[in-house]
N, C-alpha and C. Protein backbone atom coordinates (compact mmCIF):
# COMPACT_ATOMS: atom_id res chain seq x y z
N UNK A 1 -40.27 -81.95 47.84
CA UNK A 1 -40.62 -81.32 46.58
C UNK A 1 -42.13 -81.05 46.50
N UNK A 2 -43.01 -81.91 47.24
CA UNK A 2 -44.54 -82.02 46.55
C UNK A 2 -44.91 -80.70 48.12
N UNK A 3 -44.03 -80.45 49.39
CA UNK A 3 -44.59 -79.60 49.88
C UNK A 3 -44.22 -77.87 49.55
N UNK A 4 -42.57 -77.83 48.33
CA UNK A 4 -42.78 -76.75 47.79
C UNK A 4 -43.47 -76.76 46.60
N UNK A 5 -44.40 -77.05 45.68
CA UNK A 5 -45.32 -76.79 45.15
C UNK A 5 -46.75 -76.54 45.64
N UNK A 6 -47.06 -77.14 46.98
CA UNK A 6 -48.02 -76.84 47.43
C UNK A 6 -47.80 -75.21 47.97
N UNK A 7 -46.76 -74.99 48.53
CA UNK A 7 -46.66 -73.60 49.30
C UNK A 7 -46.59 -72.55 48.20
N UNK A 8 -46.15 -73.13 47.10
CA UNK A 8 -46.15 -72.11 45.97
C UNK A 8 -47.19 -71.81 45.21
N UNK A 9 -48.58 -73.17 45.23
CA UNK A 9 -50.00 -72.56 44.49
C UNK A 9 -51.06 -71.63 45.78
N UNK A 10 -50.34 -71.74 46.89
CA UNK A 10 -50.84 -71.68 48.32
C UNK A 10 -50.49 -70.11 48.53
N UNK A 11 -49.22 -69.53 47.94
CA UNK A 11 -48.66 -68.76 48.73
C UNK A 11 -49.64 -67.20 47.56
N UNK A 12 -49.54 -66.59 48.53
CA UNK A 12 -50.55 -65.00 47.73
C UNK A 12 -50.12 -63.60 47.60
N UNK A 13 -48.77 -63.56 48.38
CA UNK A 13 -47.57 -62.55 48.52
C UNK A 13 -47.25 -61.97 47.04
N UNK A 14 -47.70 -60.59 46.87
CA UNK A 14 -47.81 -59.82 45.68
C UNK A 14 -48.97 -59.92 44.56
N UNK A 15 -49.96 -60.50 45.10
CA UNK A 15 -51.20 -60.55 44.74
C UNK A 15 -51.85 -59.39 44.50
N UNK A 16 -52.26 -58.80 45.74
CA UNK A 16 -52.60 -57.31 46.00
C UNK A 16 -51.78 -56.57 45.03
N UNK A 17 -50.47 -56.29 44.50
CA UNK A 17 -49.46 -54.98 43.87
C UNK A 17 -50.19 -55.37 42.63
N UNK A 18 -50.36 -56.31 42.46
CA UNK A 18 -50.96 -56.96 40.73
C UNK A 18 -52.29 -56.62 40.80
N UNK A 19 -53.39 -56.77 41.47
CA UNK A 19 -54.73 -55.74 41.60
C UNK A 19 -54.20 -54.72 41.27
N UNK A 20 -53.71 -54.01 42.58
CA UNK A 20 -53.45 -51.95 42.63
C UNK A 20 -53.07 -52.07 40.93
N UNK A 21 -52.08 -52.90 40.83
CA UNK A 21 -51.55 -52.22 39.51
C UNK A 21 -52.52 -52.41 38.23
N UNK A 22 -53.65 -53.19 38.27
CA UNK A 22 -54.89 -53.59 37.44
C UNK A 22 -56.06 -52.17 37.61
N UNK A 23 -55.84 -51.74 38.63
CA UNK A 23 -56.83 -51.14 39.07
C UNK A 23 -56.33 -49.34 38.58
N UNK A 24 -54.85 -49.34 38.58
CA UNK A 24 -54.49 -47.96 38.35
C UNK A 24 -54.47 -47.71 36.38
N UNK A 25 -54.38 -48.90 36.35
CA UNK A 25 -54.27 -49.35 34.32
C UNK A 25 -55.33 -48.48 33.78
N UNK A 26 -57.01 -48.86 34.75
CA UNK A 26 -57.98 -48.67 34.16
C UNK A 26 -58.24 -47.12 34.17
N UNK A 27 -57.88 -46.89 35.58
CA UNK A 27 -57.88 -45.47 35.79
C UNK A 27 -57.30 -44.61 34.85
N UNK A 28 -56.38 -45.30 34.64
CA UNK A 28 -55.32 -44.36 33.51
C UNK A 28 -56.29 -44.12 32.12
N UNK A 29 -57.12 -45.88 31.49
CA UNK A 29 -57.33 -45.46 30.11
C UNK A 29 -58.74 -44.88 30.35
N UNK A 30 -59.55 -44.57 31.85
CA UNK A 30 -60.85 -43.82 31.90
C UNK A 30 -60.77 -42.43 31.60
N UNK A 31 -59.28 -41.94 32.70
CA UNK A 31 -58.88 -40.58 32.86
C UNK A 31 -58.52 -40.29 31.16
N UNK A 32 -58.09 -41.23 30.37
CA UNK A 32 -57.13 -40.56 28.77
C UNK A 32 -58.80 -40.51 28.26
N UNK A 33 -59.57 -41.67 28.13
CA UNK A 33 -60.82 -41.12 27.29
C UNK A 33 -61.09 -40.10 27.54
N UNK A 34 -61.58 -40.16 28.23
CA UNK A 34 -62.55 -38.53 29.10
C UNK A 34 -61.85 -37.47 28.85
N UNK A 35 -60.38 -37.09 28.87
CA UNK A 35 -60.06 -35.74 28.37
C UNK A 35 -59.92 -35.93 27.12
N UNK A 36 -59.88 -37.04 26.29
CA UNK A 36 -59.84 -37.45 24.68
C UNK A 36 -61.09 -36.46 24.65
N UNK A 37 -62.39 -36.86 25.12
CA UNK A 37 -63.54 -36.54 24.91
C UNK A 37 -63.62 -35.35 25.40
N UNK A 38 -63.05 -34.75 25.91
CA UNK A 38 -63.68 -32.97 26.32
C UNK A 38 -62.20 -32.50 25.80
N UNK A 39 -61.51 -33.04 24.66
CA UNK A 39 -60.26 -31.88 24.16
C UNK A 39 -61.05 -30.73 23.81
N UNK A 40 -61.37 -30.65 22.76
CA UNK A 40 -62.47 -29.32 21.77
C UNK A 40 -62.77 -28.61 23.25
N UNK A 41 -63.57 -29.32 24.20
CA UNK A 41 -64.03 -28.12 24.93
C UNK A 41 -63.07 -27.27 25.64
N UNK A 42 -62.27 -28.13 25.82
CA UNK A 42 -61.32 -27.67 27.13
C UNK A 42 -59.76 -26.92 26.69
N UNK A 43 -59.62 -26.91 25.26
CA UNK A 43 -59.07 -26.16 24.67
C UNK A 43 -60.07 -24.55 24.61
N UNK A 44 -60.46 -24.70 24.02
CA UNK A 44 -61.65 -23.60 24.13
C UNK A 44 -61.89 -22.90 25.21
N UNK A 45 -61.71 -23.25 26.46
CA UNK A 45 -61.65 -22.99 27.49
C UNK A 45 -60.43 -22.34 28.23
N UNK A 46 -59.38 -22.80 28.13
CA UNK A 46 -57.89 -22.63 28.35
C UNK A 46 -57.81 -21.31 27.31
N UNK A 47 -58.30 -21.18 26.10
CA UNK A 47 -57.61 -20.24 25.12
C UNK A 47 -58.13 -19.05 25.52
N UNK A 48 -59.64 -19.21 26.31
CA UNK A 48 -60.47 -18.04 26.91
C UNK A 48 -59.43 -17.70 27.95
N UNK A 49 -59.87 -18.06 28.77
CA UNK A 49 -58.65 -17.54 30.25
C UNK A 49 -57.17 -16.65 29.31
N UNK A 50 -56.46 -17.57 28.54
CA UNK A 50 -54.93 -17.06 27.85
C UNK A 50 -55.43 -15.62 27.09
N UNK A 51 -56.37 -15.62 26.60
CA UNK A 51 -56.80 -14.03 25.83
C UNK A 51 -57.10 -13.29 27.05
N UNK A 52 -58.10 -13.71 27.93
CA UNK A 52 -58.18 -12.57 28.60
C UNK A 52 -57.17 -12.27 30.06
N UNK A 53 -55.81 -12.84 29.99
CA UNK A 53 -54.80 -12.71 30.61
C UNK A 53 -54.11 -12.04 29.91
N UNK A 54 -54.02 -11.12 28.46
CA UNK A 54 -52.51 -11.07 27.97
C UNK A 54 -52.49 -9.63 27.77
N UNK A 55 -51.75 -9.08 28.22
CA UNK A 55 -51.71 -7.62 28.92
C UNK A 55 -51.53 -7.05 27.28
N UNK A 56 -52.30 -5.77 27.26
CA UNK A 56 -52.17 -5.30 26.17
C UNK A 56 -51.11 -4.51 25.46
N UNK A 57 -50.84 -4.34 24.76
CA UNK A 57 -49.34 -3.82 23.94
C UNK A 57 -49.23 -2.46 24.47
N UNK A 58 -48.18 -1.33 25.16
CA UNK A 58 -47.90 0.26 25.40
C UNK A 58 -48.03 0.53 24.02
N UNK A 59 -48.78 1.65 24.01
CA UNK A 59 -48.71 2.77 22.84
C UNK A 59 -48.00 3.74 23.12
């Protein structure tokens, strides 16, 4: 018994997936600020391109 508790505070198998997965968290809430923070522009931007894409009406 006392050598499976040792192998179990010992053992490190899925350590690493729990980083990656710490590490992709942050990415996620850097990437959501940052376009939080450039919506206004980047709407503004997108609506330029969509106007000057939209073929004009036949007379």
């Amino acid at each position: 018994m006392l050598d499976l508790a040792k192998r179990f505070l010992t053992e490190e198998e899925g350590q690493g997936m729990a980083e990656y997965g710490l590490i992709l968290a942050l990415i996620a809430v850097v990437v959501i600020g940052v376009l939080t923070a450039m919506g206004g522009g980047l709407k503004t931007i997108f609506q330029n391109v969509t106007d000057q894409l939209k073929v004009p009406a036949a007379s």
